[in-house]
N, C-alpha and C. Protein backbone atom coordinates (compact mmCIF):
# COMPACT_ATOMS: atom_id res chain seq x y z
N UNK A 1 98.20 122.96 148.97
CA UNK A 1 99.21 122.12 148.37
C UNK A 1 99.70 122.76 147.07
N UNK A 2 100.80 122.87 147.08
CA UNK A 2 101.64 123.34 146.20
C UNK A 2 101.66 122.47 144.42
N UNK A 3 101.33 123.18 143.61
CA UNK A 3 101.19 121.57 142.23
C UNK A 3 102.18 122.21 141.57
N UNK A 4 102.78 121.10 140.74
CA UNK A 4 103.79 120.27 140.55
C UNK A 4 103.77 120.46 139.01
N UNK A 5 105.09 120.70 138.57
CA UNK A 5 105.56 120.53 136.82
C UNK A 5 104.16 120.05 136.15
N UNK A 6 104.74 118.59 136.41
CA UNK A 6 103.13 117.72 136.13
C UNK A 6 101.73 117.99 136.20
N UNK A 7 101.68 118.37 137.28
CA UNK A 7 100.25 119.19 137.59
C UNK A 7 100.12 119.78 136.36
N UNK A 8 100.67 120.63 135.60
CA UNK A 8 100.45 121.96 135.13
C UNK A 8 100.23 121.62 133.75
N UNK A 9 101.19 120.61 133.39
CA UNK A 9 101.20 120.11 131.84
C UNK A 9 100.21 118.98 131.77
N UNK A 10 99.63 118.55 133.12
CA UNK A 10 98.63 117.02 132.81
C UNK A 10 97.18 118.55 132.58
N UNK A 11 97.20 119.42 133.09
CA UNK A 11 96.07 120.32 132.87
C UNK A 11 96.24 120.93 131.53
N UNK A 12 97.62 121.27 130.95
CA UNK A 12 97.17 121.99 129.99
C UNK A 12 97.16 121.44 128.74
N UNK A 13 97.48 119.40 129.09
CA UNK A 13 96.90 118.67 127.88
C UNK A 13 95.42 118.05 127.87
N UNK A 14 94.89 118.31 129.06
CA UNK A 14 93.50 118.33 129.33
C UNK A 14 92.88 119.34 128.41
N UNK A 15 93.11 120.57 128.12
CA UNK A 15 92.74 121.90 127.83
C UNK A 15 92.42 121.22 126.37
N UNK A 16 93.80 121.11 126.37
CA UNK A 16 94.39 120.85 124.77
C UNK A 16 93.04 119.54 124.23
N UNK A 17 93.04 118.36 124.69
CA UNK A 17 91.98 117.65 124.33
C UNK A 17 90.56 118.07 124.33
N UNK A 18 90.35 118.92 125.30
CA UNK A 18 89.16 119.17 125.52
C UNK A 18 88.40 119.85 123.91
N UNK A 19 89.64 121.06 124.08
CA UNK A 19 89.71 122.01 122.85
C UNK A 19 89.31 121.34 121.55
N UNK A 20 90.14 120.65 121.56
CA UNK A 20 90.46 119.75 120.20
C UNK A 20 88.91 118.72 119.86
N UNK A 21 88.80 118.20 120.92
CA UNK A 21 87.06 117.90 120.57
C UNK A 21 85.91 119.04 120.23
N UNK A 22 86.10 119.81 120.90
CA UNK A 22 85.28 121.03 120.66
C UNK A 22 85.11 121.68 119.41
N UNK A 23 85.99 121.44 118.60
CA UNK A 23 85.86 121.88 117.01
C UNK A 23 86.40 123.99 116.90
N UNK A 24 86.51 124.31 118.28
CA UNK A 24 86.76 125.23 118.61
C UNK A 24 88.17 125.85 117.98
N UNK A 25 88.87 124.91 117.92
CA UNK A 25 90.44 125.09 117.56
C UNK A 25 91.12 123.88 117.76
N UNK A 26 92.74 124.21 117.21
CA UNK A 26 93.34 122.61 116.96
C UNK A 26 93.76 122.48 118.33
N UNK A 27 94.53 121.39 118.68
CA UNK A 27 94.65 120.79 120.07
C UNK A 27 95.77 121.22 120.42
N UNK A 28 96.08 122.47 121.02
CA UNK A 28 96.87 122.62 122.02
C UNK A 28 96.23 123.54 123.01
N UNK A 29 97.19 123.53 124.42
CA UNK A 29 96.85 124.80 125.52
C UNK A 29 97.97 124.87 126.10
N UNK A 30 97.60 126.12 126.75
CA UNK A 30 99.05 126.54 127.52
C UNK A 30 98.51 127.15 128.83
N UNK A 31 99.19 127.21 129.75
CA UNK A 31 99.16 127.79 131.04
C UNK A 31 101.02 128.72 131.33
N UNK A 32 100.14 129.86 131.92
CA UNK A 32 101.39 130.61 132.22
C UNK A 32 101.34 130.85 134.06
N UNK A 33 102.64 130.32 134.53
CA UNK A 33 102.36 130.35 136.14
C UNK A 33 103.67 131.24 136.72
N UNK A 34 103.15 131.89 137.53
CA UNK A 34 103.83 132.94 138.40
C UNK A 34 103.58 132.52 140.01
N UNK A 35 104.41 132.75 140.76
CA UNK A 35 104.27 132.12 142.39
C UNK A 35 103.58 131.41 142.68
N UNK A 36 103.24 130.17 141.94
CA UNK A 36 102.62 129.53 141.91
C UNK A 36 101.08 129.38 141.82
N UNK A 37 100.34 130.57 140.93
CA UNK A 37 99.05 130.87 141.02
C UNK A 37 98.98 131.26 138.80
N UNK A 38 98.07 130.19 138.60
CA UNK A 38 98.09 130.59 137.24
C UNK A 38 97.44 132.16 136.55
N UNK A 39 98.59 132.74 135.94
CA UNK A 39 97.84 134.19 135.53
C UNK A 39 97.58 134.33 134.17
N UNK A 40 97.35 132.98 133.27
CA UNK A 40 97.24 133.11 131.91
C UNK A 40 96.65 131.65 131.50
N UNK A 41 95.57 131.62 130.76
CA UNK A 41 95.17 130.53 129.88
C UNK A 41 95.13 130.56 128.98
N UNK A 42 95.20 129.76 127.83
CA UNK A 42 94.85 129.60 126.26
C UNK A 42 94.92 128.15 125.61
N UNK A 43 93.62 128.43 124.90
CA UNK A 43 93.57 126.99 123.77
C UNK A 43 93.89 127.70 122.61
N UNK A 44 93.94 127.09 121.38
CA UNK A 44 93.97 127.27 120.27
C UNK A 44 93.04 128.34 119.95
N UNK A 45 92.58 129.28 119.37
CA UNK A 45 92.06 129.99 119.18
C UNK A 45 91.48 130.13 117.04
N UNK A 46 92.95 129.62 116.84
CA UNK A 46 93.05 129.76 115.23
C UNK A 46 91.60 130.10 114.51
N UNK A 47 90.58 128.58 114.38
CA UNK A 47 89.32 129.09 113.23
C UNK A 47 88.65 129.72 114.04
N UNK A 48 88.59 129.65 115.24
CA UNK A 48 87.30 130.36 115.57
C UNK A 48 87.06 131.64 115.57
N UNK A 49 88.65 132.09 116.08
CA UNK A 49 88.21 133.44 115.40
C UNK A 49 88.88 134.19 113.97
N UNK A 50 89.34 132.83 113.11
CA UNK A 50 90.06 132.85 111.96
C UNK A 50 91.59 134.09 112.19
N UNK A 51 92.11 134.02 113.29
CA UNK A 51 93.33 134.73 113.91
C UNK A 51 94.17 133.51 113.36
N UNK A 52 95.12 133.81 112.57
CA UNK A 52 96.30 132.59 112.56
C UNK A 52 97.41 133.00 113.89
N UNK A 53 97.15 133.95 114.21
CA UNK A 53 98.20 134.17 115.76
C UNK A 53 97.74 133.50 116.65
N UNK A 54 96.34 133.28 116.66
CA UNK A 54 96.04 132.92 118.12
C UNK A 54 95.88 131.24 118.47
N UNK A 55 97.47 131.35 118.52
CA UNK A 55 97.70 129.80 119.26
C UNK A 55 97.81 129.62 120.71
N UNK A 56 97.59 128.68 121.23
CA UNK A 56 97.62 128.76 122.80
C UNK A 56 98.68 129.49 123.11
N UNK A 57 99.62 129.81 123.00
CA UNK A 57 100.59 130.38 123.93
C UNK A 57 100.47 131.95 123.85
N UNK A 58 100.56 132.16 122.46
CA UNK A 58 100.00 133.41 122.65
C UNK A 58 98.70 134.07 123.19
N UNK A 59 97.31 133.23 123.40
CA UNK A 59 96.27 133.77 123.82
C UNK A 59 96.77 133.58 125.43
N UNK A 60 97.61 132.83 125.76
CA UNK A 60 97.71 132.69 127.56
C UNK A 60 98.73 133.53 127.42
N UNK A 61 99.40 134.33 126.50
CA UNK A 61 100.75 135.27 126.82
C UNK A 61 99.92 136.61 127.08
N UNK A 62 98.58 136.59 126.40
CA UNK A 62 98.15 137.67 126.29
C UNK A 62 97.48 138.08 127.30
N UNK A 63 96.78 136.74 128.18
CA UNK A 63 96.01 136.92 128.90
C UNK A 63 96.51 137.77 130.19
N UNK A 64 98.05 136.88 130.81
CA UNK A 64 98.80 136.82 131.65
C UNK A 64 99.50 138.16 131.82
N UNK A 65 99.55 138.57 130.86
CA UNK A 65 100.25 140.43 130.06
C UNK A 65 99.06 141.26 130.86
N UNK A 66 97.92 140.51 130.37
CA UNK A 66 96.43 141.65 131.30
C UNK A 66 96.65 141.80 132.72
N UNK A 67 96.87 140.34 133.28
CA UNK A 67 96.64 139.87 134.40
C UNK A 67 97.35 140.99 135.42
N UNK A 68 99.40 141.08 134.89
CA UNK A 68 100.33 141.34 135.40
C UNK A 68 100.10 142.75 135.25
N UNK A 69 99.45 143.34 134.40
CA UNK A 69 99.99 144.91 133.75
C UNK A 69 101.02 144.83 133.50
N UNK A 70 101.37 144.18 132.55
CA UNK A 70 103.00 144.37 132.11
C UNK A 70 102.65 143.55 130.77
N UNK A 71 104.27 144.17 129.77
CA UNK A 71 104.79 142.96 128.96
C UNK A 71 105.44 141.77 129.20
N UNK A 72 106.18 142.31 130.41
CA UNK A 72 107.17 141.44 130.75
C UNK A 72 106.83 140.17 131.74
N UNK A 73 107.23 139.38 131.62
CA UNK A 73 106.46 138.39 132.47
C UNK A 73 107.67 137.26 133.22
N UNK A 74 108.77 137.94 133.38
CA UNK A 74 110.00 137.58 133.59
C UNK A 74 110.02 136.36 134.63
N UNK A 75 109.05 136.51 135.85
CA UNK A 75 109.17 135.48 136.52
C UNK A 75 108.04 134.66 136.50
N UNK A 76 107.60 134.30 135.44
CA UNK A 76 106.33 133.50 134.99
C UNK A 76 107.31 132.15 134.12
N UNK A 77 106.48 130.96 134.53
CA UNK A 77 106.71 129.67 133.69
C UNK A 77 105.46 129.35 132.64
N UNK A 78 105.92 129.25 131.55
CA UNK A 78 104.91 128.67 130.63
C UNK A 78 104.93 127.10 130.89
N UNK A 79 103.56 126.39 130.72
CA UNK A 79 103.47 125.10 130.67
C UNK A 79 102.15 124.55 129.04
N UNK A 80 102.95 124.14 128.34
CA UNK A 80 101.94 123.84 127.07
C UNK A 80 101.87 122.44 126.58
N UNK A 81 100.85 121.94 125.81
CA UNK A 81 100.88 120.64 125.59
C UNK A 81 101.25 120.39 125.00
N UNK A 82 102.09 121.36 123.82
CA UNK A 82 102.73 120.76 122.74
C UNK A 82 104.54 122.11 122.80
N UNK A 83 104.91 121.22 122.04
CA UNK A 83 106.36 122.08 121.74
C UNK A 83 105.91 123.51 120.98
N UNK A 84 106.51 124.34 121.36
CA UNK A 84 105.96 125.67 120.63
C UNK A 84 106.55 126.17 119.82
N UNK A 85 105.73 126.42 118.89
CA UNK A 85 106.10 126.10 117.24
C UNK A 85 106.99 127.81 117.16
N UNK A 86 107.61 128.18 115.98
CA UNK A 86 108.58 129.47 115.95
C UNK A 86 107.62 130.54 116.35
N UNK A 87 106.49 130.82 116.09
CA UNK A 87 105.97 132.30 116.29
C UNK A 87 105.91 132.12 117.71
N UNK A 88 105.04 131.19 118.73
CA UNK A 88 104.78 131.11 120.07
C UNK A 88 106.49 131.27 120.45
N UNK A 89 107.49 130.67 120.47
CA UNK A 89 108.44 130.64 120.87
C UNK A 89 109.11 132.19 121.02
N UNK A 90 109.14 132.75 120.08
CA UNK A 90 109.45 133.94 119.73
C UNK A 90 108.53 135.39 120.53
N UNK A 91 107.61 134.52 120.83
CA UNK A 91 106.48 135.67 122.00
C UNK A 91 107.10 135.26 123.13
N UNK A 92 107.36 133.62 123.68
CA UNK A 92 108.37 133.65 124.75
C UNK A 92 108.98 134.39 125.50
N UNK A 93 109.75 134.27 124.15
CA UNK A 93 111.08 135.57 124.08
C UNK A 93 111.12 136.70 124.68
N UNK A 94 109.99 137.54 123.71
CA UNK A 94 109.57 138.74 123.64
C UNK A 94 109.08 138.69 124.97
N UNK A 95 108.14 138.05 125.68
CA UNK A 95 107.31 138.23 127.08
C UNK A 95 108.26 138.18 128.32
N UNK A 96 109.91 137.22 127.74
CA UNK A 96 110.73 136.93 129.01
C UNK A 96 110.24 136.11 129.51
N UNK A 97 109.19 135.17 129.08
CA UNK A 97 108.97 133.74 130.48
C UNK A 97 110.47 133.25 130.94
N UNK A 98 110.47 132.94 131.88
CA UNK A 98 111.89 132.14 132.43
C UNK A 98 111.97 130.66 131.83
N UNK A 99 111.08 129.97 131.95
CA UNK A 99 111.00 128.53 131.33
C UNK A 99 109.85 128.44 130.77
N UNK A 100 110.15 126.98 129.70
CA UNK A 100 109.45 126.50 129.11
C UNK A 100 109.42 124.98 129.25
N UNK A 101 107.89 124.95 129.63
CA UNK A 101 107.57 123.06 130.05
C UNK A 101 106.30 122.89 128.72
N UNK A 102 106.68 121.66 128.22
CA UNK A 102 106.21 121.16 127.36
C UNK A 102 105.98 119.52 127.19
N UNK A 103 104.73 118.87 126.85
CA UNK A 103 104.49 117.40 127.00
C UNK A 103 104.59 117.14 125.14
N UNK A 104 103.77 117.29 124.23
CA UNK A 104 104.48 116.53 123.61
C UNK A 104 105.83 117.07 122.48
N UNK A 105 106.29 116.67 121.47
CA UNK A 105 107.64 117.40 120.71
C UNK A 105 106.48 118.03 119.22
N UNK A 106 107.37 118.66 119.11
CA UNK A 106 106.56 119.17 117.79
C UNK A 106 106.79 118.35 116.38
N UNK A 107 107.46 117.31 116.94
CA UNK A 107 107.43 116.35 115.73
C UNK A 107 106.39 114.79 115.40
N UNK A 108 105.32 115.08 117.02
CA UNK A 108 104.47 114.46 117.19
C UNK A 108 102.95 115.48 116.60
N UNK A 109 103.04 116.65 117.01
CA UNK A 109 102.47 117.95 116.25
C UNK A 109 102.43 117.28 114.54
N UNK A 110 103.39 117.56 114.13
CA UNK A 110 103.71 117.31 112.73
C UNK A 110 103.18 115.80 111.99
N UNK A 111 103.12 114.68 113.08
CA UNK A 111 102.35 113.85 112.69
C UNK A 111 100.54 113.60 112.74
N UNK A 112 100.28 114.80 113.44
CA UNK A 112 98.72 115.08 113.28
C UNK A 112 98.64 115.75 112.15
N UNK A 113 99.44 116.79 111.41
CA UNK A 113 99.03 117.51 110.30
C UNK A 113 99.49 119.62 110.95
N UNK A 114 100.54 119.49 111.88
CA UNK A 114 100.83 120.25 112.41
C UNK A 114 102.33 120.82 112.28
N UNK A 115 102.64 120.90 110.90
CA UNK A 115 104.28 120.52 110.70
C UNK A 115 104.81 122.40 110.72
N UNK A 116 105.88 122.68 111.49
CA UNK A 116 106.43 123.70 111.26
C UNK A 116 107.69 123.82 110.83
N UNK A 117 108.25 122.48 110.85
CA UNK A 117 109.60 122.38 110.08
C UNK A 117 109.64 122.84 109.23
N UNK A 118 108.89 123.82 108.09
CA UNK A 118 109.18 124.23 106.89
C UNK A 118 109.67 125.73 107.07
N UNK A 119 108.84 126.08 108.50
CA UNK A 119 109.33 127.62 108.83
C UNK A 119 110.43 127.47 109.97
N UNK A 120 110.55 126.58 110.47
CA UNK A 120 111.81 126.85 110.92
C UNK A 120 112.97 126.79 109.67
N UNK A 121 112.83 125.89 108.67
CA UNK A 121 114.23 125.96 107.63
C UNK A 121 113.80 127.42 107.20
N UNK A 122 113.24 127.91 107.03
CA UNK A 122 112.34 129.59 106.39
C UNK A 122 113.38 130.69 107.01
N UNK A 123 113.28 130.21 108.49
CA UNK A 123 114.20 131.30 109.03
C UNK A 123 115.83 131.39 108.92
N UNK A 124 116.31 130.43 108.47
CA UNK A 124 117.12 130.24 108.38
C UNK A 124 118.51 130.67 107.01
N UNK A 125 117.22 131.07 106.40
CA UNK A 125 117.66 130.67 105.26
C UNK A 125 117.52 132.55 104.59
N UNK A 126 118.85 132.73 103.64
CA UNK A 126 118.43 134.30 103.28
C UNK A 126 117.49 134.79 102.28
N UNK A 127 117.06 136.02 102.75
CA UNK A 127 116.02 136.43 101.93
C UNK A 127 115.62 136.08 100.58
N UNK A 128 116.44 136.10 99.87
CA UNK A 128 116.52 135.72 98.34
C UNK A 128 115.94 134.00 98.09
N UNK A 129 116.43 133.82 99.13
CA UNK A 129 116.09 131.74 98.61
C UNK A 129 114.73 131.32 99.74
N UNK A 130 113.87 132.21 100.55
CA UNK A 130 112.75 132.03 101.26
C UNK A 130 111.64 132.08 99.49
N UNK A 131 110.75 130.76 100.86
CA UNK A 131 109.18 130.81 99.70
C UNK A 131 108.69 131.47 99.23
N UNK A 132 108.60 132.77 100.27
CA UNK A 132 107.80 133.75 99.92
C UNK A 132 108.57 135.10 99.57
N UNK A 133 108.28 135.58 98.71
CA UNK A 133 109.85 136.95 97.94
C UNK A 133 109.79 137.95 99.13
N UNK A 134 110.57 138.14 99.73
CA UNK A 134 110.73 138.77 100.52
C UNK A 134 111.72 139.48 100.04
N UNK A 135 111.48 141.08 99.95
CA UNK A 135 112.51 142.02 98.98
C UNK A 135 112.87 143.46 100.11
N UNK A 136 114.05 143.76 100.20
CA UNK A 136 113.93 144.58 101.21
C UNK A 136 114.20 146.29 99.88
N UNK A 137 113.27 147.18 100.39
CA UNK A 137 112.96 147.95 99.35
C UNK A 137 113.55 149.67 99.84
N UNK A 138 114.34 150.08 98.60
CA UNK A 138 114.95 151.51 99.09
C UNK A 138 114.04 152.54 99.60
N UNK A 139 113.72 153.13 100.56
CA UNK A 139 113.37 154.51 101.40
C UNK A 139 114.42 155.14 101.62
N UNK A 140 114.13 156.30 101.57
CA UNK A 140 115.32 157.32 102.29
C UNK A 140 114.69 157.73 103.80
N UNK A 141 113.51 157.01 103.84
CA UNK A 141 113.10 157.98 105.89
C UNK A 141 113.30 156.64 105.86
N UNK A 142 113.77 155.68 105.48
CA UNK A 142 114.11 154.14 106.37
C UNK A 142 114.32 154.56 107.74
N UNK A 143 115.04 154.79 108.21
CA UNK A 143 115.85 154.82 109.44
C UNK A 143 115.12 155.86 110.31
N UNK A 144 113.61 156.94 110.02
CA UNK A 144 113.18 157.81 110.75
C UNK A 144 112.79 157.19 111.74
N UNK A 145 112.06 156.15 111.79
CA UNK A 145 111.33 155.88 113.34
C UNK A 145 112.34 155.83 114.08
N UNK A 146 113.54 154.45 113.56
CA UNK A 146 114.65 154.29 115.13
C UNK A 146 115.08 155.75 115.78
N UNK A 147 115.39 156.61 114.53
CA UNK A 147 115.82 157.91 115.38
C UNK A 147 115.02 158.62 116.23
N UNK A 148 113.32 158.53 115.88
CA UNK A 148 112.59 159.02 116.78
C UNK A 148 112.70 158.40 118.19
N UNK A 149 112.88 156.95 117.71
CA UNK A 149 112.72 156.38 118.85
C UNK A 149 113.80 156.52 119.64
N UNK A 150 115.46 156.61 118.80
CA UNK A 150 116.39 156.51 120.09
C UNK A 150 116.35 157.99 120.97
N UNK A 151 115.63 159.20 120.21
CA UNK A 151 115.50 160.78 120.51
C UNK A 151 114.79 160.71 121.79
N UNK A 152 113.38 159.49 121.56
CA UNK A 152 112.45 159.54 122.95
C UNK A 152 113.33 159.71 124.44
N UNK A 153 112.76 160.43 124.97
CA UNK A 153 113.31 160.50 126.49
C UNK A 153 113.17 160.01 127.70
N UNK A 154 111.67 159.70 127.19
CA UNK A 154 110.64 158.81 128.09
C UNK A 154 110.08 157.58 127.56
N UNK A 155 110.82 157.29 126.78
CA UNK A 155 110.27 156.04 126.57
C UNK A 155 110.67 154.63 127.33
N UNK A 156 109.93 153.33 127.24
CA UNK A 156 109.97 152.29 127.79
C UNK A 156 110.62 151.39 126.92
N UNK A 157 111.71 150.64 127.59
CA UNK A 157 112.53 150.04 126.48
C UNK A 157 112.12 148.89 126.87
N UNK A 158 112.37 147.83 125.67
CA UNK A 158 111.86 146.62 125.69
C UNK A 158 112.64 145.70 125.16
């Protein structure tokens, strides 16, 4: 039997609770599904292994990356228990999932003590008026890597 949207997000807010009792990490999980066979899991990861990257989506982006041999994960669906905050979203991206299924909003996140609205206005906003000084600084080999990189012949574009 074939499972269902639902299926996927009633499991990966299971994860997410489970997690979240466990003291293991905060309460989310994610599942990443390809032809219908899951090739990626992740809970929260954050204190335990004091990684601020490793939020569910990224530890199931990472997993699923093993799974496939690839970066790309183009015909894979993510399913997570919570809305995915800018960095997870942005691995999305980067990984190519096709969709994104999600149970609760990240403004229910934000009422546990999970608020990312401050970095989404962050991105938005130009360098000069962000929290943190972000100064972009003169080099003259600025520009060496891209040229190495556009020179590569064999390289894998991404």
């Amino acid at each position: 039997m074939r499972k269902e949207h639902r299926d996927y997000i009633k499991e990966a807010v299971e994860m997410a609770s489970e997690n979240a009792g466990s003291g293991a990490g905060g309460p989310f999980a994610a599942l990443i599904v390809k032809d219908g066979q899951v090739i990626g899991r992740g809970v929260n990861r954050v204190t335990a292994t004091k990684d601020p990257t490793a939020h569910a989506e990224i530890v199931a982006i990472r997993e699923a990356c093993k799974q496939a041999d690839d970066f790309r994960l183009e015909d894979a669906v993510i399913y997570a228990s919570c809305e995915p905050c800018p960095m997870c979203l942005a691995a999305i991206y980067w990984a190519r999932l096709k969709r994104i299924f999600f149970a609760a909003k990240n403004t229910d996140a934000a009422k546990a003590g999970f608020d990312d609205s401050f970095i989404y206005k962050e991105i938005s906003l130009p360098l000069e008026k962000r929290f943190i000084p972000t100064i972009q600084t003169d080099c003259e080999n600025a520009l060496k890597p891209f040229t190495a990189w556009e020179e590569m012949e064999d390289k894998i574009s991404y």
